[in-house]
Protein backbone atom coordinates (compact mmCIF):
# COMPACT_ATOMS: atom_id res chain seq x y z
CA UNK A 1 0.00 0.00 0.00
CA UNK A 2 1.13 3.52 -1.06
CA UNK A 3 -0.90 5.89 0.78
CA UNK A 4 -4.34 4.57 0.44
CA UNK A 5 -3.50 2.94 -3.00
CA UNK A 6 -3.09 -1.02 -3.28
CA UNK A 7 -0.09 -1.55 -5.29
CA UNK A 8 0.75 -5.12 -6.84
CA UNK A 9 4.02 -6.13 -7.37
CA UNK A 10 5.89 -9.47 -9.27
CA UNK A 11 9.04 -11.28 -8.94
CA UNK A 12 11.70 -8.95 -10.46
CA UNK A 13 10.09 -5.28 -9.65
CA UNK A 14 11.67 -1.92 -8.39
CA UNK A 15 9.28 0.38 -6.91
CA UNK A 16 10.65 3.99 -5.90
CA UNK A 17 8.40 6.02 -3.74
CA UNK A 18 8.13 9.47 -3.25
CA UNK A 19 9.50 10.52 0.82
CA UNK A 20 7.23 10.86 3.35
CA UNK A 21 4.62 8.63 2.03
CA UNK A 22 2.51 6.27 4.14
CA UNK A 23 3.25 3.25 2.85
CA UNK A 24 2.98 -0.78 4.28
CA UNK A 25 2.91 -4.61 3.05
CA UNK A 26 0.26 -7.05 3.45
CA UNK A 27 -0.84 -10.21 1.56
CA UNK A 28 2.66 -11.36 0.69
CA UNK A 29 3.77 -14.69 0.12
CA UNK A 30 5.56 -17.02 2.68
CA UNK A 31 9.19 -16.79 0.81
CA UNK A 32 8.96 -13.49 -0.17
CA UNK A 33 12.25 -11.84 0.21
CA UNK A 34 12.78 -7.91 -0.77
CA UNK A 35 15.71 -5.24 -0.65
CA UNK A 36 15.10 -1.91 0.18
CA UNK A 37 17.53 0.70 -0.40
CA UNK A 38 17.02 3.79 1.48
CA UNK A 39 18.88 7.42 1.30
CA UNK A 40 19.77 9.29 2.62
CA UNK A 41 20.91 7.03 5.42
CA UNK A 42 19.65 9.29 7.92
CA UNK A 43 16.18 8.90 7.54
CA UNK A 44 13.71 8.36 10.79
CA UNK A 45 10.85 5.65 10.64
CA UNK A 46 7.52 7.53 12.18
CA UNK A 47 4.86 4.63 12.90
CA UNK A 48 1.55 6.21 11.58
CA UNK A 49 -1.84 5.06 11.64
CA UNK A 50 -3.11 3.11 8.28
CA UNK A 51 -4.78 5.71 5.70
CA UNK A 52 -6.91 3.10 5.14
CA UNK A 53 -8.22 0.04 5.92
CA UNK A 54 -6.17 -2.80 5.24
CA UNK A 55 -7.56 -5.58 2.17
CA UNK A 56 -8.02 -9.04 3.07
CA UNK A 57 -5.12 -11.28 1.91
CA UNK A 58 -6.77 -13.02 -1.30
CA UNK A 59 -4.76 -16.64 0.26
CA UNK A 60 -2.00 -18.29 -1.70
């Protein structure tokens, strides 16, 4: 989720998202792995409440 917007992603993606944005992942498979690479390298994580609610995983 980017903001309130559901986002799907696939094996082999890049997603870049604009700072500051709300943003969250839910309904992901078991061996899901990711990298996130984050500048600058001084950033601060703020836990915020969801802009929306969250979808029901659709089950694997």
């Amino acid at each position: 989720m980017y903001g309130d917007q559901e986002t799907l992603v696939a094996a082999g993606d890049c997603v870049h998202h604009r700072p500051g944005i709300v943003h969250y992942l839910f309904d992901y498979s078991p061996d899901m792995e990711y990298l996130e690479i984050v500048g600058p390298a001084d950033f601060k994580t703020i836990d915020m409440p969801a802009p929306c609610a969250v979808p029901v995983p659709k089950g694997w």
